[in-house]
N, C-alpha and C. Protein backbone atom coordinates (compact mmCIF):
# COMPACT_ATOMS: atom_id res chain seq x y z
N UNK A 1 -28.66 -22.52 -24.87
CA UNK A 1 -28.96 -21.77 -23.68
C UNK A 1 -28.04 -22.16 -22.53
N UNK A 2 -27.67 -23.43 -22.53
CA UNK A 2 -26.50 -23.91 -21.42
C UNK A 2 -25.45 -23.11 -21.24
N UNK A 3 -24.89 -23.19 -22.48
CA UNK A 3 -23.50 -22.20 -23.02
C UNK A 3 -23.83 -21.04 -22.30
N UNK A 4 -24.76 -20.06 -22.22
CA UNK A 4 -24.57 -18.79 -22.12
C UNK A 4 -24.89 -18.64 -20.33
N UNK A 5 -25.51 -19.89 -20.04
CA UNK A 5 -25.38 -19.62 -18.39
C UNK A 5 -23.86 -19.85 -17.87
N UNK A 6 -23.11 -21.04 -18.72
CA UNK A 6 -21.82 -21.49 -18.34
C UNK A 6 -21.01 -20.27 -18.47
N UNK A 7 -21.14 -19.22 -19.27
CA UNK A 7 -19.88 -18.32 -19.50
C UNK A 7 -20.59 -16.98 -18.52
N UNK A 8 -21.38 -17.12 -17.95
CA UNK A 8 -22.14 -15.86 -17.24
C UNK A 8 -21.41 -16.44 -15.59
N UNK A 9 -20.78 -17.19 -15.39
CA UNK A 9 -20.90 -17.35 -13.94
C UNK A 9 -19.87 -16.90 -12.84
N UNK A 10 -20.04 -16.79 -11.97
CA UNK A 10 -18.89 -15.29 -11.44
C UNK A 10 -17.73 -16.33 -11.02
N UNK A 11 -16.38 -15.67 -11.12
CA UNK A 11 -15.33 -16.27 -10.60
C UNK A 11 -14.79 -15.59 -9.00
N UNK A 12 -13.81 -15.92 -8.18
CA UNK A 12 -13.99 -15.34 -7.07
C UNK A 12 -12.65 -14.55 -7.87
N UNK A 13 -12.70 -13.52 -7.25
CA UNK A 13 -11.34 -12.68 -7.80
C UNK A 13 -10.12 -12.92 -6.76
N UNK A 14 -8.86 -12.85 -7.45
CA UNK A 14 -7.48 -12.86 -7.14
C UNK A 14 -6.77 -12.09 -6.00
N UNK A 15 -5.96 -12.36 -5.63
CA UNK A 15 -5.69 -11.64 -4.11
C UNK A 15 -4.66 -10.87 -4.61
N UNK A 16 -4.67 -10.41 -4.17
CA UNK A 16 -3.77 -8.79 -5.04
C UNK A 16 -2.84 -8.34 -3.38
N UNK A 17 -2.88 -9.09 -2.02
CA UNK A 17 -2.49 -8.73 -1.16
C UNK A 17 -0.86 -8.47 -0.84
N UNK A 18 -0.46 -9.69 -1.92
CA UNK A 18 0.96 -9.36 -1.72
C UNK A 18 1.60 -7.96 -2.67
N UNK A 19 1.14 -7.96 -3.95
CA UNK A 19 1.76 -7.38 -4.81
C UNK A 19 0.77 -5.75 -4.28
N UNK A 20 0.26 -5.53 -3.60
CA UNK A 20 0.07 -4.28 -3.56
C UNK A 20 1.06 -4.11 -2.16
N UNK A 21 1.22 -5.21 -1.07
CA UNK A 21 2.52 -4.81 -0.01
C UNK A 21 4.00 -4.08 -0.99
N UNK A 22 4.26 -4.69 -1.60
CA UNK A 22 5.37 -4.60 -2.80
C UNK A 22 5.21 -3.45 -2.61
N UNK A 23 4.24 -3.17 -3.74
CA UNK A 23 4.07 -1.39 -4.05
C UNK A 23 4.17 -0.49 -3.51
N UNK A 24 3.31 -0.75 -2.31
CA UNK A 24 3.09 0.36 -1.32
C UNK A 24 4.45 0.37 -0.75
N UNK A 25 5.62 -1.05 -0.38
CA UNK A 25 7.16 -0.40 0.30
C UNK A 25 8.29 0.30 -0.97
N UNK A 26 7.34 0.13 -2.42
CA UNK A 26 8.69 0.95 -3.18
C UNK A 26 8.07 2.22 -3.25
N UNK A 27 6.66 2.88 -3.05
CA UNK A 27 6.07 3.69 -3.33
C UNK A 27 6.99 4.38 -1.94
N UNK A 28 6.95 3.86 -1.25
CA UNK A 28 7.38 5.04 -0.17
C UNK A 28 8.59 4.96 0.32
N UNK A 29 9.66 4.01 -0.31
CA UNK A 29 10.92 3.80 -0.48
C UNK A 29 11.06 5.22 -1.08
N UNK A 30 10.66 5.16 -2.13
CA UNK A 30 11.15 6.38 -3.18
C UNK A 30 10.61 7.80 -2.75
N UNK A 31 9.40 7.92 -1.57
CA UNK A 31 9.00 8.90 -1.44
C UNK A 31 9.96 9.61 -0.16
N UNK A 32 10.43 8.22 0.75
CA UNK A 32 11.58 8.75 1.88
C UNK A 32 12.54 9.33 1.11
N UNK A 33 12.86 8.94 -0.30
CA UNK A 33 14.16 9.34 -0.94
C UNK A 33 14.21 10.67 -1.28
N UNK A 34 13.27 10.77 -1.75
CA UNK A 34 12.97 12.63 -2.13
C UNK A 34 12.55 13.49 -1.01
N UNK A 35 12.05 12.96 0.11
CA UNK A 35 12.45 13.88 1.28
C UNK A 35 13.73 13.89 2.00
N UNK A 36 14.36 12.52 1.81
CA UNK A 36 15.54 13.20 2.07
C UNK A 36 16.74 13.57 1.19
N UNK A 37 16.22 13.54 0.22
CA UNK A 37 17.57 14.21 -0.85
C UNK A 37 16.72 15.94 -0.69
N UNK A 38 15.70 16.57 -0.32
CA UNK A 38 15.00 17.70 -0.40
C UNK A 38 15.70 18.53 0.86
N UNK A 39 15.43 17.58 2.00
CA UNK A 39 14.99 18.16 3.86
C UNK A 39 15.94 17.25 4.47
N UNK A 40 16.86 16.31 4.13
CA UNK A 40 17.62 16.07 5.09
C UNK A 40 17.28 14.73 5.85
N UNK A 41 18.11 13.75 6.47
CA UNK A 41 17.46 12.38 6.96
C UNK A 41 16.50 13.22 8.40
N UNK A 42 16.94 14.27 9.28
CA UNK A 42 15.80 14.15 10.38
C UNK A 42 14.62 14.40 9.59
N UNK A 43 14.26 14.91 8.31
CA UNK A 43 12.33 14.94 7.81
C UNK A 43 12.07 13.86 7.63
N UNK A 44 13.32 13.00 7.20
CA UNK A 44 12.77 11.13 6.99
C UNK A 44 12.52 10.44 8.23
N UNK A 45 13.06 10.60 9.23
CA UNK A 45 13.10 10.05 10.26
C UNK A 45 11.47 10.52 11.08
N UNK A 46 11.11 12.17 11.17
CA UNK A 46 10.10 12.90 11.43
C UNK A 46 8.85 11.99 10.14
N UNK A 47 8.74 12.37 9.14
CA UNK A 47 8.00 11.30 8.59
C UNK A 47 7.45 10.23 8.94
N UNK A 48 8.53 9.37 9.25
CA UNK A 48 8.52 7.63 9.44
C UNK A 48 7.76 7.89 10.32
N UNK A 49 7.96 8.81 11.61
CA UNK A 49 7.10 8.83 13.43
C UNK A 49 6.10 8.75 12.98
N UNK A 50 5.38 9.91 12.02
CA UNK A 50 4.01 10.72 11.87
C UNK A 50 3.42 9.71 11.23
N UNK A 51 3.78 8.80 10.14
CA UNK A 51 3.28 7.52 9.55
C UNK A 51 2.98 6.45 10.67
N UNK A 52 3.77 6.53 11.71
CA UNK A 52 4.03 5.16 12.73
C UNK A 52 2.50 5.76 13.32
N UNK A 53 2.61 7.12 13.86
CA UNK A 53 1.58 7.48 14.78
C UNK A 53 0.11 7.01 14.29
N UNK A 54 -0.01 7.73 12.67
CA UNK A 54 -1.14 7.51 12.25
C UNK A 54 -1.47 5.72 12.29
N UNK A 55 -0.86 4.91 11.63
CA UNK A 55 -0.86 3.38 12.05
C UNK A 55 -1.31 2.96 13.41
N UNK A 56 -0.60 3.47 14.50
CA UNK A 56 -0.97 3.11 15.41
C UNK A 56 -2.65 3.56 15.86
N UNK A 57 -3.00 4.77 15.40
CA UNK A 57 -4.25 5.29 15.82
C UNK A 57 -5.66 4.86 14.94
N UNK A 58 -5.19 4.14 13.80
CA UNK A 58 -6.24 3.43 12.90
C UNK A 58 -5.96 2.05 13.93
N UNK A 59 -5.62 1.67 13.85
CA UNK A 59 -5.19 0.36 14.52
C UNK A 59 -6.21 0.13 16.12
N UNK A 60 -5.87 1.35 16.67
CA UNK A 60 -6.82 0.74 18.07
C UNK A 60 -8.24 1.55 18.05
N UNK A 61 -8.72 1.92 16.78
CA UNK A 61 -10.09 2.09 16.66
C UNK A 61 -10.36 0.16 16.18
């Protein structure tokens, strides 16, 4: 009966904080790339603002 409390007991889970930063700057590395191989660097540049804006407006709630 020991055994089965010992293997039941919770571990704290792993921080996943860096490797999802990673992701999220190649995820949208590659997504600036296809807007601007599509629309040209001003939609990348227009992009980047509209991303900055939204950041900023989650941010001061």
């Amino acid at each position: 009966m020991s055994d089965r409390r010992l293997s039941n007991r919770v571990t704290r889970a792993p921080n996943y904080t860096g490797p999802t930063l990673v992701m999220g700057f190649f995820n949208l590395l590659w997504i600036f790339g296809v807007i601007w191989s599509l629309f040209g660097f001003p939609a990348v540049m227009a992009a980047g603002w509209l991303i900055n804006l939204g950041i900023d407006r989650l941010r001061r709630d």
